[in-house]
Protein backbone atom coordinates (compact mmCIF):
# COMPACT_ATOMS: atom_id res chain seq x y z
CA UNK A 1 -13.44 2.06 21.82
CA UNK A 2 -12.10 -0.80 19.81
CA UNK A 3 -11.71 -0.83 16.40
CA UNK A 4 -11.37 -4.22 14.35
CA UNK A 5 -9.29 -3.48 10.94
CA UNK A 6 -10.39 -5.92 7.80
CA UNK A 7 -7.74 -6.01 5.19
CA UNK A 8 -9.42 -8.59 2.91
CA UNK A 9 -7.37 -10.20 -0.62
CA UNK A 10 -8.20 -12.80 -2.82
CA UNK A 11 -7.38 -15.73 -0.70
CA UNK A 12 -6.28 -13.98 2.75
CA UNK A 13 -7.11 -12.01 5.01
CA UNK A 14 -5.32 -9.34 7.89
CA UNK A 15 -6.79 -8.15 10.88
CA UNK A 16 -5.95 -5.91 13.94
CA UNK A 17 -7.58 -5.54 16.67
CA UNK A 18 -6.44 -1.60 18.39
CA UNK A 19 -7.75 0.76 21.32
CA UNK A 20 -8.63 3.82 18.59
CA UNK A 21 -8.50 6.22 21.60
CA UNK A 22 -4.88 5.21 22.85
CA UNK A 23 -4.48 3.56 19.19
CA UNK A 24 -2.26 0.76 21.27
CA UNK A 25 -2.62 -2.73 19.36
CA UNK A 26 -4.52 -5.26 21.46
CA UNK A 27 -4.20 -8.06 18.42
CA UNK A 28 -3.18 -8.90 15.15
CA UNK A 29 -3.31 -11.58 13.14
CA UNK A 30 -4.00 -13.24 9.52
CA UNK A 31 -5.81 -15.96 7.64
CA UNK A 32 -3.79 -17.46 4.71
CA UNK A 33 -5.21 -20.11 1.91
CA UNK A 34 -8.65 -19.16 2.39
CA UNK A 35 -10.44 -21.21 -0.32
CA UNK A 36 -7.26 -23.68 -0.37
CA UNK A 37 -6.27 -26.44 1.33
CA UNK A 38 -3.90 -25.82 4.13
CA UNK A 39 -5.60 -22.69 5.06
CA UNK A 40 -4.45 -21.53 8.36
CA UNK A 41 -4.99 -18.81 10.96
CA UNK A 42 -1.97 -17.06 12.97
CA UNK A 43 -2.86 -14.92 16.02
CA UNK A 44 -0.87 -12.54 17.99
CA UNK A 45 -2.41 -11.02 20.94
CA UNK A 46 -0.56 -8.18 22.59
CA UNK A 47 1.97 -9.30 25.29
CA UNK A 48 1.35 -13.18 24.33
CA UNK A 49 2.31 -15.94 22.45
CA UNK A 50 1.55 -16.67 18.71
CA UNK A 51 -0.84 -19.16 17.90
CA UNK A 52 -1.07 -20.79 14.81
CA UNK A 53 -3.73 -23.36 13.63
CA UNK A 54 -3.96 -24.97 10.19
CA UNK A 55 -8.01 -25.24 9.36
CA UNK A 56 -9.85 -25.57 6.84
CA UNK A 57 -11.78 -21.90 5.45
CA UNK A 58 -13.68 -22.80 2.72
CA UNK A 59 -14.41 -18.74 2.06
CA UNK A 60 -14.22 -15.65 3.67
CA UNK A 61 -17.22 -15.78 5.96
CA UNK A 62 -15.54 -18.90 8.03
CA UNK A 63 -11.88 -16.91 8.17
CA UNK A 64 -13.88 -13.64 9.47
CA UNK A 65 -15.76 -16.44 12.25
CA UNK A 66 -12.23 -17.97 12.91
CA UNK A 67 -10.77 -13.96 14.20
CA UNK A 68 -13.69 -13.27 16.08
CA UNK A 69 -13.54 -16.71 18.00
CA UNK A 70 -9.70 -16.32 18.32
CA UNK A 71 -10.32 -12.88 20.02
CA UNK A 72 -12.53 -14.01 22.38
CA UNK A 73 -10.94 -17.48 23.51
CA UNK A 74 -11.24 -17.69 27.07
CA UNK A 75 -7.97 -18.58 27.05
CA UNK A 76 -5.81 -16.32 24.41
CA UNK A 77 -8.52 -14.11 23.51
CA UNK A 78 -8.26 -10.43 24.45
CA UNK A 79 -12.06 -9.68 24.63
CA UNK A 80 -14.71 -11.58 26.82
CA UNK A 81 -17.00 -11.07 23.79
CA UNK A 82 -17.97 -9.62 20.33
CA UNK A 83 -20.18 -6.90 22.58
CA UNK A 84 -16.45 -5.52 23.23
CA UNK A 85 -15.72 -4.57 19.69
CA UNK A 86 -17.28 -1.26 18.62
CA UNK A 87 -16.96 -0.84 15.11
CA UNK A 88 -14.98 -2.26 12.06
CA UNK A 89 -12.37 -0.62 9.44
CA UNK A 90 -12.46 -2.17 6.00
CA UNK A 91 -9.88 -1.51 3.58
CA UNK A 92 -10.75 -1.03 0.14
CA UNK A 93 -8.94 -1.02 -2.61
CA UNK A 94 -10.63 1.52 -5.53
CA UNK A 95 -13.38 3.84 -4.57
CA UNK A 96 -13.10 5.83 -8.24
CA UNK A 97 -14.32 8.90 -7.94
CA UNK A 98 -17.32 8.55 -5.77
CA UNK A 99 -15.01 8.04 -2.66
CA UNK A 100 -12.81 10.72 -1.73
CA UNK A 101 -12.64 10.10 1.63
CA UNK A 102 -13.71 7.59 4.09
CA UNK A 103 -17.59 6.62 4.69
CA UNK A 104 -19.70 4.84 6.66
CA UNK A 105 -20.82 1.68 4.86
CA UNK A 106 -24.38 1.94 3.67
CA UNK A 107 -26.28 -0.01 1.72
CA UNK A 108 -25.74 2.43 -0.88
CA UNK A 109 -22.38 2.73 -0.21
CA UNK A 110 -21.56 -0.64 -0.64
CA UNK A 111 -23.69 -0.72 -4.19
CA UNK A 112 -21.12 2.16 -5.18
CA UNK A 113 -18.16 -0.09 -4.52
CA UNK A 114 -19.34 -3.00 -6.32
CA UNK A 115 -19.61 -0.55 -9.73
CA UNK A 116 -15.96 0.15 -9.26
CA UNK A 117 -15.35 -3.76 -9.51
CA UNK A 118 -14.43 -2.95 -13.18
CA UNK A 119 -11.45 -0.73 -11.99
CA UNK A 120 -10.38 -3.04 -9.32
CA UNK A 121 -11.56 -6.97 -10.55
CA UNK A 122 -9.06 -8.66 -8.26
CA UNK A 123 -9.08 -6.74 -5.14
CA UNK A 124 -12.83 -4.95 -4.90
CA UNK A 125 -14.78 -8.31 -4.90
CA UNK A 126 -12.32 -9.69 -2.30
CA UNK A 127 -13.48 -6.46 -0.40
CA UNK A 128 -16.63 -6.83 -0.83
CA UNK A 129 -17.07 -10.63 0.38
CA UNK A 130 -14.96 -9.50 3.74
CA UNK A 131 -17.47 -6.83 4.02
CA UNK A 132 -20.78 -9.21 3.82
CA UNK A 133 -19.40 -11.71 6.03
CA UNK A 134 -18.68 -8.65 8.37
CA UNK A 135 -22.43 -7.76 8.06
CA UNK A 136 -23.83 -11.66 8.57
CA UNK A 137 -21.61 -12.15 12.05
CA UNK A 138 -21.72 -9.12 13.60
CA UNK A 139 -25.29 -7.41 12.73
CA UNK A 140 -25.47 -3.91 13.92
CA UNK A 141 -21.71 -3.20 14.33
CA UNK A 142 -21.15 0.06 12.64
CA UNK A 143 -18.71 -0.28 9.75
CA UNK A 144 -16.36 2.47 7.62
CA UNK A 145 -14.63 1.72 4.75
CA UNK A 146 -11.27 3.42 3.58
CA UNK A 147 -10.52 3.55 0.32
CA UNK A 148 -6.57 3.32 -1.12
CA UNK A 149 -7.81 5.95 -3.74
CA UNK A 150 -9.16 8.64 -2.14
CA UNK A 151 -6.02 10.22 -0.39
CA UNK A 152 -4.99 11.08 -3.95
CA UNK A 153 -8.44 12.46 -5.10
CA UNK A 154 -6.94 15.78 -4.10
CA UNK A 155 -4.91 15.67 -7.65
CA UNK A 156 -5.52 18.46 -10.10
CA UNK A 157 -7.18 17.41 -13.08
CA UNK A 158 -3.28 18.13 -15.20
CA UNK A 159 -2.08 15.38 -12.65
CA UNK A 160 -4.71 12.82 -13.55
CA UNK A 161 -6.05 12.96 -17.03
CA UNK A 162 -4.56 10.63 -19.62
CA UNK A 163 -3.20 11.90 -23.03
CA UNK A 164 -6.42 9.85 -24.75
CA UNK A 165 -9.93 11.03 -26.32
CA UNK A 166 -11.16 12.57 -23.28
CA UNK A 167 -14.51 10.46 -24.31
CA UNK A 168 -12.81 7.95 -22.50
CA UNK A 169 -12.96 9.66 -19.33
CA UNK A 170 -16.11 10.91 -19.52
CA UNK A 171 -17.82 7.48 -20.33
CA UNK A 172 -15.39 4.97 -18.27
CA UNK A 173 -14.01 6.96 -15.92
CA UNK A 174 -10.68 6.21 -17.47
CA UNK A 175 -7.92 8.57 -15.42
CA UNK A 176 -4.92 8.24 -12.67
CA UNK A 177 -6.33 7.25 -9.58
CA UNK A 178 -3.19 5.77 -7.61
CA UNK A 179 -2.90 3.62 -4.85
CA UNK A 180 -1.30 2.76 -1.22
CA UNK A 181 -3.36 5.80 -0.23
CA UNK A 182 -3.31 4.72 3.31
CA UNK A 183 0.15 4.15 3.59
CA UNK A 184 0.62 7.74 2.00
CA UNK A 185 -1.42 9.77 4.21
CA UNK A 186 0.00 7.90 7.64
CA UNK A 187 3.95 8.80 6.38
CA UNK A 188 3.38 12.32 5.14
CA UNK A 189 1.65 13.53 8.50
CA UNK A 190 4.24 11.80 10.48
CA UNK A 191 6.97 13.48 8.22
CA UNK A 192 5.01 16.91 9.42
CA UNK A 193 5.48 16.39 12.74
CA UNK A 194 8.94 14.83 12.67
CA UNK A 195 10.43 18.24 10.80
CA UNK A 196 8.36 19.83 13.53
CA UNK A 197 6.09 22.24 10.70
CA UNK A 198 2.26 22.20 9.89
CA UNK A 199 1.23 19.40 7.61
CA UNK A 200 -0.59 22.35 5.70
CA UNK A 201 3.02 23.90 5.22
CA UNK A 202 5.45 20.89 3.76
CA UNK A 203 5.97 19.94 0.33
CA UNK A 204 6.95 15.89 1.08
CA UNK A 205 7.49 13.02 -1.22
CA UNK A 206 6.22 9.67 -0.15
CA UNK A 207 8.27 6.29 -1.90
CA UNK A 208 6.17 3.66 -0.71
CA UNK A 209 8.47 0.53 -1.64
CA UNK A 210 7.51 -2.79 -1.82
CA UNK A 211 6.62 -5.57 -3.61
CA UNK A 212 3.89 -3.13 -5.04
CA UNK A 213 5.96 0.41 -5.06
CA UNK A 214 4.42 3.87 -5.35
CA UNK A 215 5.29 7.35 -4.68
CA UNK A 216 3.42 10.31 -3.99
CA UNK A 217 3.52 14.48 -4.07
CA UNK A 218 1.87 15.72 -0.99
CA UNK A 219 1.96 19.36 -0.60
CA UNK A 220 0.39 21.53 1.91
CA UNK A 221 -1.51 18.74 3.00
CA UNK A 222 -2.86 17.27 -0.07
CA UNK A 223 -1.62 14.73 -2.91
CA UNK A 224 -0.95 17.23 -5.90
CA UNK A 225 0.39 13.41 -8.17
CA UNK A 226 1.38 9.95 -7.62
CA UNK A 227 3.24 7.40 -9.80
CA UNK A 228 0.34 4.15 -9.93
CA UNK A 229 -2.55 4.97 -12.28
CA UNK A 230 -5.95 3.45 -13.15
CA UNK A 231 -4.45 0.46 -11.94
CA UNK A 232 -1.41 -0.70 -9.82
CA UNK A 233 0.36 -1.59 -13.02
CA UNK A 234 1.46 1.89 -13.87
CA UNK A 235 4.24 3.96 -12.23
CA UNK A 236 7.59 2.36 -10.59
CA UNK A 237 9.17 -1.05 -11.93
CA UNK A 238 8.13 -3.29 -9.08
CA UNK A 239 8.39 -7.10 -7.28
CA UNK A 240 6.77 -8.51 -10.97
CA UNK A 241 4.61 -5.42 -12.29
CA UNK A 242 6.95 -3.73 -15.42
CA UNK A 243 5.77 -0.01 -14.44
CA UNK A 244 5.94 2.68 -16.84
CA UNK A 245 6.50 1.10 -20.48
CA UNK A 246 5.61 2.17 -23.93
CA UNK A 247 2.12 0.78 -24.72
CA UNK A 248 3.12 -0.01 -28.52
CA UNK A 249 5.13 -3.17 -26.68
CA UNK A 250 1.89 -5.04 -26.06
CA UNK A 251 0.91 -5.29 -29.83
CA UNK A 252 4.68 -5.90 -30.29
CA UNK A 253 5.04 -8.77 -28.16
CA UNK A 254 1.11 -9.71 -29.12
CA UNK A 255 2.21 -10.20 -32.22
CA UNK A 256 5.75 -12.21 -31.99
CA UNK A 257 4.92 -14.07 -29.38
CA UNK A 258 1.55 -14.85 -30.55
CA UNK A 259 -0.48 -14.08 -27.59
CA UNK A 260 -3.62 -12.71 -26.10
CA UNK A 261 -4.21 -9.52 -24.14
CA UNK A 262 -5.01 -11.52 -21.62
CA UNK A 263 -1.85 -13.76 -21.53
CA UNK A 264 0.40 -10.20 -22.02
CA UNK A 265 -1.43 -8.85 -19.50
CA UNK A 266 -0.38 -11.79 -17.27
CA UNK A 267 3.03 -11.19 -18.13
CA UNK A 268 3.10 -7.34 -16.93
CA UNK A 269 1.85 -8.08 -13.98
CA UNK A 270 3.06 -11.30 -12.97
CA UNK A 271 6.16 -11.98 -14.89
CA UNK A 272 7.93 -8.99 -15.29
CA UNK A 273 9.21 -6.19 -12.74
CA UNK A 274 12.62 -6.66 -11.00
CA UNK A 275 11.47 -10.76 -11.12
CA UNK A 276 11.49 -10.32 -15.47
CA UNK A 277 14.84 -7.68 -15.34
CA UNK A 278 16.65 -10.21 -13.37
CA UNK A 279 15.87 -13.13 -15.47
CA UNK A 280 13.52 -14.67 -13.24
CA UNK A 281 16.53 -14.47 -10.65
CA UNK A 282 13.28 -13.70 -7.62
CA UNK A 283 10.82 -10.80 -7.33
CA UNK A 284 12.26 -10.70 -3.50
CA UNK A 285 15.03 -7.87 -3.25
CA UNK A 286 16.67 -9.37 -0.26
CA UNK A 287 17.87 -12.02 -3.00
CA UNK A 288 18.87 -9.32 -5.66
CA UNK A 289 20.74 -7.37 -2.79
CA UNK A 290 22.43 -10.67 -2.20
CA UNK A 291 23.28 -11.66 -5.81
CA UNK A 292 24.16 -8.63 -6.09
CA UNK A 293 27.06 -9.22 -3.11
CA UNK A 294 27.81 -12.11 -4.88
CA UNK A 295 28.45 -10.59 -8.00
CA UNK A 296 25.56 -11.72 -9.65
CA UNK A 297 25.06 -9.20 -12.98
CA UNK A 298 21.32 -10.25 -12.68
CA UNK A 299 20.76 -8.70 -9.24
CA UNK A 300 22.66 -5.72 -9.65
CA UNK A 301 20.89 -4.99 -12.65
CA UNK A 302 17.24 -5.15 -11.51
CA UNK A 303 18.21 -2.81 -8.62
CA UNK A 304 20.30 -0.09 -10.50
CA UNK A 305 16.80 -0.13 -12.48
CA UNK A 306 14.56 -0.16 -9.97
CA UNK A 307 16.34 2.21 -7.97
CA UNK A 308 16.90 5.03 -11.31
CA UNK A 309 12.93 4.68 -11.61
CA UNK A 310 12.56 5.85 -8.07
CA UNK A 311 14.88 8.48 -8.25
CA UNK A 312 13.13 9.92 -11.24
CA UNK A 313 10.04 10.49 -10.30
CA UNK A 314 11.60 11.91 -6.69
CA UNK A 315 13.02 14.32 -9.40
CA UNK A 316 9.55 14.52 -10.80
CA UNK A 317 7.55 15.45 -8.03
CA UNK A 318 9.97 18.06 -7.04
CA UNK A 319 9.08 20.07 -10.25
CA UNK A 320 5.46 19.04 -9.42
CA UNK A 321 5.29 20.82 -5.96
CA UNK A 322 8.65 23.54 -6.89
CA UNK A 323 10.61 21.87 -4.22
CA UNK A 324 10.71 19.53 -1.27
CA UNK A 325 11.37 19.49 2.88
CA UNK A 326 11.45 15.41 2.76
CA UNK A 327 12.02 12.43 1.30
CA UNK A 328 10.10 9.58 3.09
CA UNK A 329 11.18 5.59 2.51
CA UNK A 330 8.37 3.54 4.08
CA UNK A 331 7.14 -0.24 3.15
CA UNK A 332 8.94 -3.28 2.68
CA UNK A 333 11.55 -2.61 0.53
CA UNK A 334 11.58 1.50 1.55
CA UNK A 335 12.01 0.70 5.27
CA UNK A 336 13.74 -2.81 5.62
CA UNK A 337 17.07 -1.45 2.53
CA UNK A 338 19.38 0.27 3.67
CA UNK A 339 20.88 -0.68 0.24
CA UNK A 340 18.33 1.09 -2.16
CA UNK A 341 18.11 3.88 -0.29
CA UNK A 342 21.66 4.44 -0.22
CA UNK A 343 21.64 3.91 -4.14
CA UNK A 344 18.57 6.34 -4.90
CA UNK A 345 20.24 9.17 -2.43
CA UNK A 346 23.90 9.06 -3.22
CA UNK A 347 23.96 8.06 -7.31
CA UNK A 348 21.33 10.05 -7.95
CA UNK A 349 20.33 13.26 -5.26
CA UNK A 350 23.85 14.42 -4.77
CA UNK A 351 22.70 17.38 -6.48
CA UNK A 352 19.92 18.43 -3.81
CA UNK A 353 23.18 18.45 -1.19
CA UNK A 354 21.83 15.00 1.00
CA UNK A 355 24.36 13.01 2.55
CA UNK A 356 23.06 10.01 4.10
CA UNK A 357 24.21 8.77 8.23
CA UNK A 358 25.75 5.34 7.02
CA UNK A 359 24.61 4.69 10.94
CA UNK A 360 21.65 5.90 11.16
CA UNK A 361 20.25 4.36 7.52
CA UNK A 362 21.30 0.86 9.07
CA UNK A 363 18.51 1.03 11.72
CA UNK A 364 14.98 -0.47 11.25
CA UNK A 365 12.14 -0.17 12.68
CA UNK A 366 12.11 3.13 13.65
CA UNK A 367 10.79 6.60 12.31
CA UNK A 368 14.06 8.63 11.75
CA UNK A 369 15.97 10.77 9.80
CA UNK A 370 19.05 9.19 8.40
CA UNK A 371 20.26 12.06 6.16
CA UNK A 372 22.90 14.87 8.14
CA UNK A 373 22.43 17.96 5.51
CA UNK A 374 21.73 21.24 7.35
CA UNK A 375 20.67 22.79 3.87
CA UNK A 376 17.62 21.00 1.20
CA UNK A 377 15.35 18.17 2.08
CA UNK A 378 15.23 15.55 4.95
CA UNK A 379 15.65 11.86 3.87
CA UNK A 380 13.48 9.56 6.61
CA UNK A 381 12.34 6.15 7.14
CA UNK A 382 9.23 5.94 8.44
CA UNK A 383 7.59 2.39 9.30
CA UNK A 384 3.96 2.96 7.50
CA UNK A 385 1.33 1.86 9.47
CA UNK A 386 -2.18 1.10 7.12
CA UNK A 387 -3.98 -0.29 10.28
CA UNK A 388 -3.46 2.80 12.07
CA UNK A 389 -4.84 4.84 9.36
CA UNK A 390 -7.88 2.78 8.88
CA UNK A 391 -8.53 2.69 12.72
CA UNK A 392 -8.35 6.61 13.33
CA UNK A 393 -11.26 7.12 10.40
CA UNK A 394 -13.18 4.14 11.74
CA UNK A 395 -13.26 5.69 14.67
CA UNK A 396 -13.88 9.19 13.45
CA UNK A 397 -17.22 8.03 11.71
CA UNK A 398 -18.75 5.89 14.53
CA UNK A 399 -17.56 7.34 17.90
């Protein structure tokens, strides 16, 4: 049975094309500039070459026609036609708390997404419209959406209520929802079976690092906390979100700088992070680690930050689950820095007896453990896998 995944943003969109009952990859690919000019589509069929081809995609609808006639060129394709693909996987973004786990997308179902738009204005639309165009080109493909928030609907109500009238939540909804759910679910099971114990019987903490950064409590299976909140802004200093901060520094700024909510809203999510720490140095932390080489007080600084945040709420989630079997480092940044992690394991977890394999941290691309303690938690790096994810539950729902 094959599975097409639909990771939809703004102005791109991601797609893989995988076997969901020998989950092997048959294609991947991505549209880029969709609404822009120099929109293009890259292709990578298993076992082939790359194909790139700038073209115009004046929305979503002609970037989900330009995959489906990529994987069925006679030539490169790697289907003879759409008849071949069996169902599609949609990522979405915020699900509130209708959604707690995946579901087949119904009329209704897609109503209940667009009344989370609210909680999610820049991603859930972009959803949506992947959806639709979905829908127009391939009528009567069965199609499941997974939702980032619902592996963290598990959380006990201590874990997600805000310290606000509770009003709040009862009318908006207003609560700690978290994010990267995916991502989260994929490395914790995969952390199970690498320490060779039940998923039902691990306490593990997920640090999904990246340009977005989260991390996550799972224990016994479920999320018990996680670091984002109602939105991705809360939680871990990240590529240009500021994290945690004292909400009294909006009006502060507001009122010095003499700006909106809107334009200080702008600023916390696209202006500050390691990008603002650093002085505007780059939101990329393969340039920090290399100012940083070089001396640079700029790079060095946004990392020791970044890096303290981590290790506190690893510290954090400890308390919330009385312990921990393993650290996980997964995503950009978690998986592809052998730098960071050395920083966040030996400044700051001496303590919980982990000594790091200076060998073993220096590989990528691989699921392994790179700490050499006999006694307290594992330390691995484990290359997430989203697509995966969103194949096995498509395939779940409509098999």
């Amino acid at each position: 049975m094959n599975v097409l995944v639909i990771n939809c943003g703004s102005s791109s969109l991601k797609f893989q094309l995988i076997n969901a009952e020998n989950e092997e990859l048959i294609a991947k690919g991505l549209c880029e500039r969709i609404g822009i000019e120099g929109s293009q589509l890259v292709y990578s069929p298993t076992g082939g070459e790359k194909v790139t081809k700038v073209v115009p995609m004046p929305d979503h609808t002609a970037a989900v026609k330009l995959v489906l006639d990529a994987l069925c060129d006679k030539e490169t394709g790697v289907v003879k036609s759409l008849d071949e693909i069996n169902a599609v996987g949609h990522r979405i973004v915020h699900g509130g708390e209708k959604f707690a786990v995946s579901t087949l997308l119904t009329d209704e179902v897609i109503k209940g997404i667009e009344e989370c738009n609210d909680l999610a204005p820049l991603h859930n639309p972009a959803n949506l419209i992947g959806i639709n165009a979905c829908k127009e080109l391939m009528p009567g493909v069965p199609m499941v959406g997974v939702f980032d928030t619902a592996f963290h609907q598990t959380m006990p109500r201590e874990a997600y209520i805000y310290g606000i009238p509770y009003e709040y939540y009862t009318k908006y909804k207003i609560r700690r929802y978290g994010f990267h759910g995916t991502s989260h679910a994929y490395v914790s099971r995969r952390a199970a079976e690498l320490l060779g114990k039940s998923y039902e019987d691990c306490k593990i903490i997920v640090c999904h690092l990246g340009n977005g950064a989260s991390v996550s409590a799972v224990k016994n299976g479920k999320c018990v906390d996680t670091s984002m909140g109602l939105t991705p802004l809360e939680g871990l200093i990240m590529g240009t979100r500021s994290g945690d901060l004292d909400p009294a520094i909006i009006e502060f700024i507001a009122k010095k700088e003499n700006k909106s909510i809107d334009e200080i809203m702008t600023i916390l999510n696209k202006e500050s992070g390691v990008l603002g720490i650093s002085g505007g140095l780059s939101s990329d932390f393969r340039d920090l680690e290399g100012a940083h080489d070089k001396g640079d007080e700029a790079g060095t600084r946004a990392l020791e930050t970044f890096s303290y945040r981590v290790a506190k709420y690893i510290g954090a989630y400890m308390v919330a689950m009385n312990g921990v079997d393993a650290i996980c480092f997964t995503a950009g940044v978690g998986e592809n820095s052998p730098f960071v992690r050395a920083v966040i394991c030996e400044k700051y977890l001496p303590f919980m007896g982990i000594k790091l394999d200076t060998e073993a941290n220096n590989k990528r691309g691989e699921d392994i453990i790179i700490s050499t303690n006999e006694q307290g938690p594992k330390v691995m790096v484990i290359p997430t896998n989203e697509e995966l994810m969103i194949a096995r539950d498509t395939y779940a729902l409509t098999k």
